[in-house]
PDB file of N, CA and C in Angstrom:
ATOM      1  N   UNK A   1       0.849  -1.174   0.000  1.00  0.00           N
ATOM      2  CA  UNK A   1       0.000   0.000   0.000  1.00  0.00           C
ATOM      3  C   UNK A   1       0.889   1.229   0.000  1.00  0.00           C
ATOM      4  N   UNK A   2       0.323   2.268  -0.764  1.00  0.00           N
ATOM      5  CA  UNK A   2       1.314   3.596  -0.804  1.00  0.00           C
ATOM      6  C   UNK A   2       0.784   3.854   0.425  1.00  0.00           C
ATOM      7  N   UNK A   3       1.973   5.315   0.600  1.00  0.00           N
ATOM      8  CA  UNK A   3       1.477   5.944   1.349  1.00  0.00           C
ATOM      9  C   UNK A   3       0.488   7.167   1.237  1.00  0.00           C
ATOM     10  N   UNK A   4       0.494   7.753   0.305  1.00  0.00           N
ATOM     11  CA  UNK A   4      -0.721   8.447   0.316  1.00  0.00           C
ATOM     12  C   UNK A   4      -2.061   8.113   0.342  1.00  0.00           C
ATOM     13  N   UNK A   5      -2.098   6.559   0.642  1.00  0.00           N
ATOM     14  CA  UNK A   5      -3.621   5.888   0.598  1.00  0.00           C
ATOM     15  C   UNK A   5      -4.651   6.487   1.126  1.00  0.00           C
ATOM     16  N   UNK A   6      -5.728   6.776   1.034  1.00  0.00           N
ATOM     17  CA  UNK A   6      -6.743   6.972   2.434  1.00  0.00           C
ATOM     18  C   UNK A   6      -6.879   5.835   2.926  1.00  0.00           C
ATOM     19  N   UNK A   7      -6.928   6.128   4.217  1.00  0.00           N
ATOM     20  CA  UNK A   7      -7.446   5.005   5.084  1.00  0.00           C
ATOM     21  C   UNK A   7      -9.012   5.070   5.531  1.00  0.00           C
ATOM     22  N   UNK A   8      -9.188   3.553   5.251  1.00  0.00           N
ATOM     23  CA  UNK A   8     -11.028   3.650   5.047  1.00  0.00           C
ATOM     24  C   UNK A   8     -11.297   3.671   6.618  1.00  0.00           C
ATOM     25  N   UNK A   9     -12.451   4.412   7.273  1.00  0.00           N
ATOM     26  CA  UNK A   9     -13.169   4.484   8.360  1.00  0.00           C
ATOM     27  C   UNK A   9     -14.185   3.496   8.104  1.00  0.00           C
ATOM     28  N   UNK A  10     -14.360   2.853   8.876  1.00  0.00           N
ATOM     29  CA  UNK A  10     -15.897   1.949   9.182  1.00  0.00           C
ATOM     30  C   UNK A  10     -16.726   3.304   9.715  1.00  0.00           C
ATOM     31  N   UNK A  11     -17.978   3.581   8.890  1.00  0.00           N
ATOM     32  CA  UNK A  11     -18.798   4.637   9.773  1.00  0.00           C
ATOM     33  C   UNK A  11     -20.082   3.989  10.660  1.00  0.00           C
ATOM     34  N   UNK A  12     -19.668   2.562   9.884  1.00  0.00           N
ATOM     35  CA  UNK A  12     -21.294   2.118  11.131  1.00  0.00           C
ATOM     36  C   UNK A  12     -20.241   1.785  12.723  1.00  0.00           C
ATOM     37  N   UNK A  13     -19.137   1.369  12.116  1.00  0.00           N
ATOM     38  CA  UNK A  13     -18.888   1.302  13.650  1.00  0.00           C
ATOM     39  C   UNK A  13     -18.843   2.791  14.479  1.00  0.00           C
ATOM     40  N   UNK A  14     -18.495   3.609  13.676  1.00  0.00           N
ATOM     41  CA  UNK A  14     -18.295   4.873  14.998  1.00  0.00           C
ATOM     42  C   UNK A  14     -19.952   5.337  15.462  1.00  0.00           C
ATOM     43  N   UNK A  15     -20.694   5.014  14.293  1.00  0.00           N
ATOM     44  CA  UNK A  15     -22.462   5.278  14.708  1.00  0.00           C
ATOM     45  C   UNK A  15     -22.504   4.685  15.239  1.00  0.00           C
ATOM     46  N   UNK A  16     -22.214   3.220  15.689  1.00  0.00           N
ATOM     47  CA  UNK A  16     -22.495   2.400  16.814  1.00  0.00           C
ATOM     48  C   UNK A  16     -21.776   2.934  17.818  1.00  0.00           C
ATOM     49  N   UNK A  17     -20.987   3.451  18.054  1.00  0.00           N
ATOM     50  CA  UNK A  17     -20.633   3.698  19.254  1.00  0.00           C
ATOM     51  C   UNK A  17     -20.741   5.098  19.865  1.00  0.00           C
ATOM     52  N   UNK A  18     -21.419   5.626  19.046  1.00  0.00           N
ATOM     53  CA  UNK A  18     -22.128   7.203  19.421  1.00  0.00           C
ATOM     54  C   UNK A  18     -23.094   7.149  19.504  1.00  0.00           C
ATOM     55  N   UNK A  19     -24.085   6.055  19.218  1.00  0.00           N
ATOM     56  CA  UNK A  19     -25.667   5.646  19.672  1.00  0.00           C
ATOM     57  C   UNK A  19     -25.487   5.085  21.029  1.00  0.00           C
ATOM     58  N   UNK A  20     -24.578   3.637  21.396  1.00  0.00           N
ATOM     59  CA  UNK A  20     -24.491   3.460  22.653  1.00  0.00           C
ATOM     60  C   UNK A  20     -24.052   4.316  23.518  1.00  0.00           C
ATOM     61  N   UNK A  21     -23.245   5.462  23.078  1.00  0.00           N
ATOM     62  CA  UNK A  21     -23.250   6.279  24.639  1.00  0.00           C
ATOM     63  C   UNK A  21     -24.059   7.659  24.625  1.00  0.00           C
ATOM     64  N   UNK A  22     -24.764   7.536  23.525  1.00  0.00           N
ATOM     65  CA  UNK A  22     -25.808   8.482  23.954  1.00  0.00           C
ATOM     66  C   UNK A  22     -27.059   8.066  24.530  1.00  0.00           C
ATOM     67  N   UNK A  23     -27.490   6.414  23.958  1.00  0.00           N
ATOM     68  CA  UNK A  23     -28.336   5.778  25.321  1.00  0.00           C
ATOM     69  C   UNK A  23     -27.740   5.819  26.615  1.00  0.00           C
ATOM     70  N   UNK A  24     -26.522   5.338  26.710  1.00  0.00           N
ATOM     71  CA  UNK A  24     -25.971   5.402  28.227  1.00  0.00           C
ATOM     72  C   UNK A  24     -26.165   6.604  29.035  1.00  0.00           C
ATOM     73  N   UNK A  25     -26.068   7.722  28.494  1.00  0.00           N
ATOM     74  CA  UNK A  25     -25.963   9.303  28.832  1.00  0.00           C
ATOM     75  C   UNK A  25     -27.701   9.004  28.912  1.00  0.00           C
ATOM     76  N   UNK A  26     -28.524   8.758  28.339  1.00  0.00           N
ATOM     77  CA  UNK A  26     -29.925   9.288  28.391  1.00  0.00           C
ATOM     78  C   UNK A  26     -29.888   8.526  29.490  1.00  0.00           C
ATOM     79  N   UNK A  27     -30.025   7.253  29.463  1.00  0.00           N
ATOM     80  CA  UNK A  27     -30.581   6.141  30.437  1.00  0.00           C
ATOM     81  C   UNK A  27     -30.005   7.135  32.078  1.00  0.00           C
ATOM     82  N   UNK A  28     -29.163   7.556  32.175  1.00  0.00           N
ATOM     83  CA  UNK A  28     -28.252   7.828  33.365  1.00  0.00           C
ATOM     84  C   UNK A  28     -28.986   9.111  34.007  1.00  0.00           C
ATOM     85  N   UNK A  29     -29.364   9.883  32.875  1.00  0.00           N
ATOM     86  CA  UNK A  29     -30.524  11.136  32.910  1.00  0.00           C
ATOM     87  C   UNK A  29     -31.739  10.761  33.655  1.00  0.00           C
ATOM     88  N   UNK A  30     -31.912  10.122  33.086  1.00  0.00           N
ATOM     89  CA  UNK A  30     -33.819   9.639  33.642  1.00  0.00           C
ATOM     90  C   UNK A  30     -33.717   8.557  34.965  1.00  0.00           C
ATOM     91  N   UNK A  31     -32.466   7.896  35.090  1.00  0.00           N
ATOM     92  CA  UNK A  31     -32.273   7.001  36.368  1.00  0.00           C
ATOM     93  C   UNK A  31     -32.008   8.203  37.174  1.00  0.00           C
ATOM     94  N   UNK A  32     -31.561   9.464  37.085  1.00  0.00           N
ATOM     95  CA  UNK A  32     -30.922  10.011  37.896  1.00  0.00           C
ATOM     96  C   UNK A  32     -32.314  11.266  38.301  1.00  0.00           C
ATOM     97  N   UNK A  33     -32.809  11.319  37.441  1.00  0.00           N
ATOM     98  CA  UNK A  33     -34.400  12.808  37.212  1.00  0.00           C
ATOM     99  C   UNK A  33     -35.494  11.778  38.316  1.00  0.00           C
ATOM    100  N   UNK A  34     -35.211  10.789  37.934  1.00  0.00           N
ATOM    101  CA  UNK A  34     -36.286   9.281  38.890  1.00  0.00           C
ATOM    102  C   UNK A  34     -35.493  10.061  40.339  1.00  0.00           C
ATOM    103  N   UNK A  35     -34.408   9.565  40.386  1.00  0.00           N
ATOM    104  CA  UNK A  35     -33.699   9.356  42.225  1.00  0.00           C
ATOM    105  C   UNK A  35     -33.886  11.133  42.822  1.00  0.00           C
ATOM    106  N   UNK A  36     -33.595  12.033  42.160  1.00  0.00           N
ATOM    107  CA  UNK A  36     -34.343  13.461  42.426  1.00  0.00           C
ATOM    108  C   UNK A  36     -35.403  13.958  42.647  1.00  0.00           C
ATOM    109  N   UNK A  37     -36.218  12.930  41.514  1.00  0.00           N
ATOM    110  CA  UNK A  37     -37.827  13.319  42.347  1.00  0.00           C
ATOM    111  C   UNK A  37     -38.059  12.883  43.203  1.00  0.00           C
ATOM    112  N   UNK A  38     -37.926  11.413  43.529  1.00  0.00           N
ATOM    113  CA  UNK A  38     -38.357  10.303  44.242  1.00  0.00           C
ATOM    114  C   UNK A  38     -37.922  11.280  46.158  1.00  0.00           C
ATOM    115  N   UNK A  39     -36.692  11.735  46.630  1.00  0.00           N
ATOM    116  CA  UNK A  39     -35.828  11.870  47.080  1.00  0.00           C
ATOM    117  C   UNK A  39     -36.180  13.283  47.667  1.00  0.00           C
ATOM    118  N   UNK A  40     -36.981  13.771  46.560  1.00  0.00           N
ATOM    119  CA  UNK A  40     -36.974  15.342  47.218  1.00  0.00           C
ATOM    120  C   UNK A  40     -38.617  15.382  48.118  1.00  0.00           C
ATOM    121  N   UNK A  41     -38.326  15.892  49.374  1.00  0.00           N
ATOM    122  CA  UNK A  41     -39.335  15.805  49.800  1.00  0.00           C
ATOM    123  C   UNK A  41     -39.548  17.408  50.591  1.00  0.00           C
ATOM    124  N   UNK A  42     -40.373  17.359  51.427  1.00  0.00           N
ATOM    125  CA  UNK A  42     -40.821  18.306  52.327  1.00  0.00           C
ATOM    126  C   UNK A  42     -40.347  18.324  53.655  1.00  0.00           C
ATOM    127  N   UNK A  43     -39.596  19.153  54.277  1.00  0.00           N
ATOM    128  CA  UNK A  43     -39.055  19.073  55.887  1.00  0.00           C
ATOM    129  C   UNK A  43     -39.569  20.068  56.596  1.00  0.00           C
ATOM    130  N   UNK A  44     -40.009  19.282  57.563  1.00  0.00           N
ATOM    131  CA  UNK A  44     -40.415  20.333  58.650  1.00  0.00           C
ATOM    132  C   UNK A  44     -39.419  20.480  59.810  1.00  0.00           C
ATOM    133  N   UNK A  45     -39.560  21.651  60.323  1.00  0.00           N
ATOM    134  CA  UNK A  45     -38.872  21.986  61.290  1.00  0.00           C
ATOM    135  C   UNK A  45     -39.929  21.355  62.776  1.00  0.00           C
ATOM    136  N   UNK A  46     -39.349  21.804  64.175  1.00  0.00           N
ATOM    137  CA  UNK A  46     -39.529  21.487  65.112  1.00  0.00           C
ATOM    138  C   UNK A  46     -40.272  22.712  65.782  1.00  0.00           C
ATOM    139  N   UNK A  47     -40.674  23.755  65.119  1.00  0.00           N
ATOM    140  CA  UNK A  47     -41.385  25.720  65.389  1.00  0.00           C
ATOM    141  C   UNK A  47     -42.515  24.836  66.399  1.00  0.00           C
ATOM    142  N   UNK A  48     -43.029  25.515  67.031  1.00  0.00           N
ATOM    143  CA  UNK A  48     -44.288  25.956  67.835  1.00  0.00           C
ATOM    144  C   UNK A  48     -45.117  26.334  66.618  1.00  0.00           C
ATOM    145  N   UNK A  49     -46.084  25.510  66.818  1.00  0.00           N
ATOM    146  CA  UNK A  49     -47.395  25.820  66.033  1.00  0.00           C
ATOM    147  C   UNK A  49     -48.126  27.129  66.341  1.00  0.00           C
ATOM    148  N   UNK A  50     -48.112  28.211  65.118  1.00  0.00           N
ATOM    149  CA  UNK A  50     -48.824  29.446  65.303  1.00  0.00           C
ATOM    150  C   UNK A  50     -47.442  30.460  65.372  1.00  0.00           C
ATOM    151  N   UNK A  51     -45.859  30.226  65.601  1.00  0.00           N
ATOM    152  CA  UNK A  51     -45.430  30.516  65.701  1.00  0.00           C
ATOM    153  C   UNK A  51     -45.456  32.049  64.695  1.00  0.00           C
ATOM    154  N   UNK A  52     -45.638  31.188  63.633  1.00  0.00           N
ATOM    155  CA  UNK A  52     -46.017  32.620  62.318  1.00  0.00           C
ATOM    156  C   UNK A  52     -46.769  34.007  62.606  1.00  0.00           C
ATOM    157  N   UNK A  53     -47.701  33.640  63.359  1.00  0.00           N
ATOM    158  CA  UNK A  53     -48.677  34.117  63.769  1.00  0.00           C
ATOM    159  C   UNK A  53     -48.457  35.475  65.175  1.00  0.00           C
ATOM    160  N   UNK A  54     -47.732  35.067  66.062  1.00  0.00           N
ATOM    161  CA  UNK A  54     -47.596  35.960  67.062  1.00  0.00           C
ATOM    162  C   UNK A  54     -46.215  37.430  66.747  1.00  0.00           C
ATOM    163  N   UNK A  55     -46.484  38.263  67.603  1.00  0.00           N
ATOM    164  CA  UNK A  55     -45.880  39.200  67.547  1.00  0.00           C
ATOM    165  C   UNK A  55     -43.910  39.426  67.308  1.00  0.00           C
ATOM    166  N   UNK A  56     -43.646  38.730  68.334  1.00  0.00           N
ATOM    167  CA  UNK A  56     -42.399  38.358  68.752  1.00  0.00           C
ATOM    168  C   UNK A  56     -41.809  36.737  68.816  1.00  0.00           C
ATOM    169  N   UNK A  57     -40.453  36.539  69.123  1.00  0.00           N
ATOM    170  CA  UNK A  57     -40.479  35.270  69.672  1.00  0.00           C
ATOM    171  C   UNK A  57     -41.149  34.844  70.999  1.00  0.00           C
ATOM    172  N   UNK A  58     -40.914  35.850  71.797  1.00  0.00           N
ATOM    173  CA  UNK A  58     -40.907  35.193  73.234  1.00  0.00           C
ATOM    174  C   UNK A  58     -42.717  34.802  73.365  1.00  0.00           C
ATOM    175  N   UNK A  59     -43.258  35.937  72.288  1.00  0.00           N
ATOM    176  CA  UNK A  59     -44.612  35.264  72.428  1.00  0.00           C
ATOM    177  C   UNK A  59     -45.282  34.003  71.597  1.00  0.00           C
ATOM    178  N   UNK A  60     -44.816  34.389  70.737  1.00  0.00           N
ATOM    179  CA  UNK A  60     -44.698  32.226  69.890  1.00  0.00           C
ATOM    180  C   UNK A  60     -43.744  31.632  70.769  1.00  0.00           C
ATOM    181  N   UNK A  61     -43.517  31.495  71.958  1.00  0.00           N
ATOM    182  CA  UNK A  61     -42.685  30.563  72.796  1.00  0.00           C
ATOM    183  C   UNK A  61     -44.354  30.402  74.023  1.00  0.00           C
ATOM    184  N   UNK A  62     -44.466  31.811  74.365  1.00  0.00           N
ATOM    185  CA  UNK A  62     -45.498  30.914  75.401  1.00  0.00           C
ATOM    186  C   UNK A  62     -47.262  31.163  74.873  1.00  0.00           C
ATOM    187  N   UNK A  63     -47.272  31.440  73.268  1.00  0.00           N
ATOM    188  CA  UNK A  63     -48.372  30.836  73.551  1.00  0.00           C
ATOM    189  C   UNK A  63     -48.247  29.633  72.141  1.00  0.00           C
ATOM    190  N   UNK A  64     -47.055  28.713  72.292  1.00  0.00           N
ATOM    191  CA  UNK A  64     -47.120  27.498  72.034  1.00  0.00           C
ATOM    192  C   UNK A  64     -47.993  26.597  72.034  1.00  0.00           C
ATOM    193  N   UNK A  65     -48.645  26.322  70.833  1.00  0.00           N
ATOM    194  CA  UNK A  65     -49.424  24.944  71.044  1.00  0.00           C
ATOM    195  C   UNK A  65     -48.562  23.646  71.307  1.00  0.00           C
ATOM    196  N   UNK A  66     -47.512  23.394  70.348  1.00  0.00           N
ATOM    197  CA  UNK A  66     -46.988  21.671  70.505  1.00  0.00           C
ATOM    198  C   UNK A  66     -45.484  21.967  70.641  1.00  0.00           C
ATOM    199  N   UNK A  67     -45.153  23.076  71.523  1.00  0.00           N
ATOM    200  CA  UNK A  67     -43.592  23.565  71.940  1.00  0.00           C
ATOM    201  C   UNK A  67     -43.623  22.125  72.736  1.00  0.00           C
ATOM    202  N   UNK A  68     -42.102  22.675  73.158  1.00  0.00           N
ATOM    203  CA  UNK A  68     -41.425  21.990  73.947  1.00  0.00           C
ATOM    204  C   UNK A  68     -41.707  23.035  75.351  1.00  0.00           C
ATOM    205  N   UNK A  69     -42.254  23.198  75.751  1.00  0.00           N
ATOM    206  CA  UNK A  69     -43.029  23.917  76.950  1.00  0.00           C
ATOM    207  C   UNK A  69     -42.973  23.344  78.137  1.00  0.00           C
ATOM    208  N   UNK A  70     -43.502  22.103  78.059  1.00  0.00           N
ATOM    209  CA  UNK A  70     -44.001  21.540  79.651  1.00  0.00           C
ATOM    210  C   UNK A  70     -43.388  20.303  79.562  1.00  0.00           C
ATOM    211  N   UNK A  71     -42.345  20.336  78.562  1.00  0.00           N
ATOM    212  CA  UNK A  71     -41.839  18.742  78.738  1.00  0.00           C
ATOM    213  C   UNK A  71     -40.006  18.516  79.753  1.00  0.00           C
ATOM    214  N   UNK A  72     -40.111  17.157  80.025  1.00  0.00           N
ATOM    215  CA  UNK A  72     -39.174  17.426  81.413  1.00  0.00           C
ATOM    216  C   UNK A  72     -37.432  17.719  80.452  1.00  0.00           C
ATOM    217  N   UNK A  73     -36.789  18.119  80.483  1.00  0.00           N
ATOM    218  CA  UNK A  73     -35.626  18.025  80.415  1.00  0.00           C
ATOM    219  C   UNK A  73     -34.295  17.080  81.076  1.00  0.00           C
ATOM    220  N   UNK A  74     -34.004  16.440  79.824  1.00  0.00           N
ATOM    221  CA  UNK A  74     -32.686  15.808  80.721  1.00  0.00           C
ATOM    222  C   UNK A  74     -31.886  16.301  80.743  1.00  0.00           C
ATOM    223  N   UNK A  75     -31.351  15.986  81.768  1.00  0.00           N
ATOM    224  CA  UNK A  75     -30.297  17.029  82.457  1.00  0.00           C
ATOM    225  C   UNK A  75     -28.678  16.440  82.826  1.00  0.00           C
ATOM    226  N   UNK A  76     -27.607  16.895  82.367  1.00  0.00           N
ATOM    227  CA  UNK A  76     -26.410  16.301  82.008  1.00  0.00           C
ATOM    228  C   UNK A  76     -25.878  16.998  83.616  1.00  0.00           C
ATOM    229  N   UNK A  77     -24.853  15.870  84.229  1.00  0.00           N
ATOM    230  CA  UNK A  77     -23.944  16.298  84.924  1.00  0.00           C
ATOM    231  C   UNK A  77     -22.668  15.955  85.331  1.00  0.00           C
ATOM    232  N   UNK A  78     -22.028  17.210  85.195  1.00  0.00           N
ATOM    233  CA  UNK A  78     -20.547  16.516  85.045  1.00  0.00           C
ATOM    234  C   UNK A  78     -19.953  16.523  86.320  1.00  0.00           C
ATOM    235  N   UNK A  79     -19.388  15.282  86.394  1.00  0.00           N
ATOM    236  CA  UNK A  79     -18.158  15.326  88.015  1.00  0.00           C
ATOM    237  C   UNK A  79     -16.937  15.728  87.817  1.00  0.00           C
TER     238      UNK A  79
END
């Protein structure tokens, strides 16, 4: 063979292998858009109910519906 030959490309092989990793890339998209939705949720905090509602803090503290108000505290002590 000279050297100025062209050298022949297979083009179905490189289409084959630019179709499989653009399924791979999609597939990885939609496994990944799935685990984001699935995953994202709603958090609540631990507020006094109505908290929104009152003037200040100290008054969403005592007029708490489901505070931590009247509950006992444990209590750490060090020797």
């Amino acid at each position: 063979a000279g050297e100025g030959a062209p050298q022949k490309i297979d083009h179905a092989v490189i289409g084959g292998v630019v179709a499989v990793v653009m399924f791979a890339i999609l597939c990885a998209l939609i496994v990944l858009g799935r685990y984001f939705a699935r995953h994202k949720g709603t958090y609540f905090t631990h507020e006094a109910k109505g908290a929104d509602d009152a003037a200040d803090a100290d008054t969403a503290i005592i007029n708490a519906e489901g505070g931590h108000n009247n509950t006992d505290e444990k209590k750490e002590y060090y020797i």
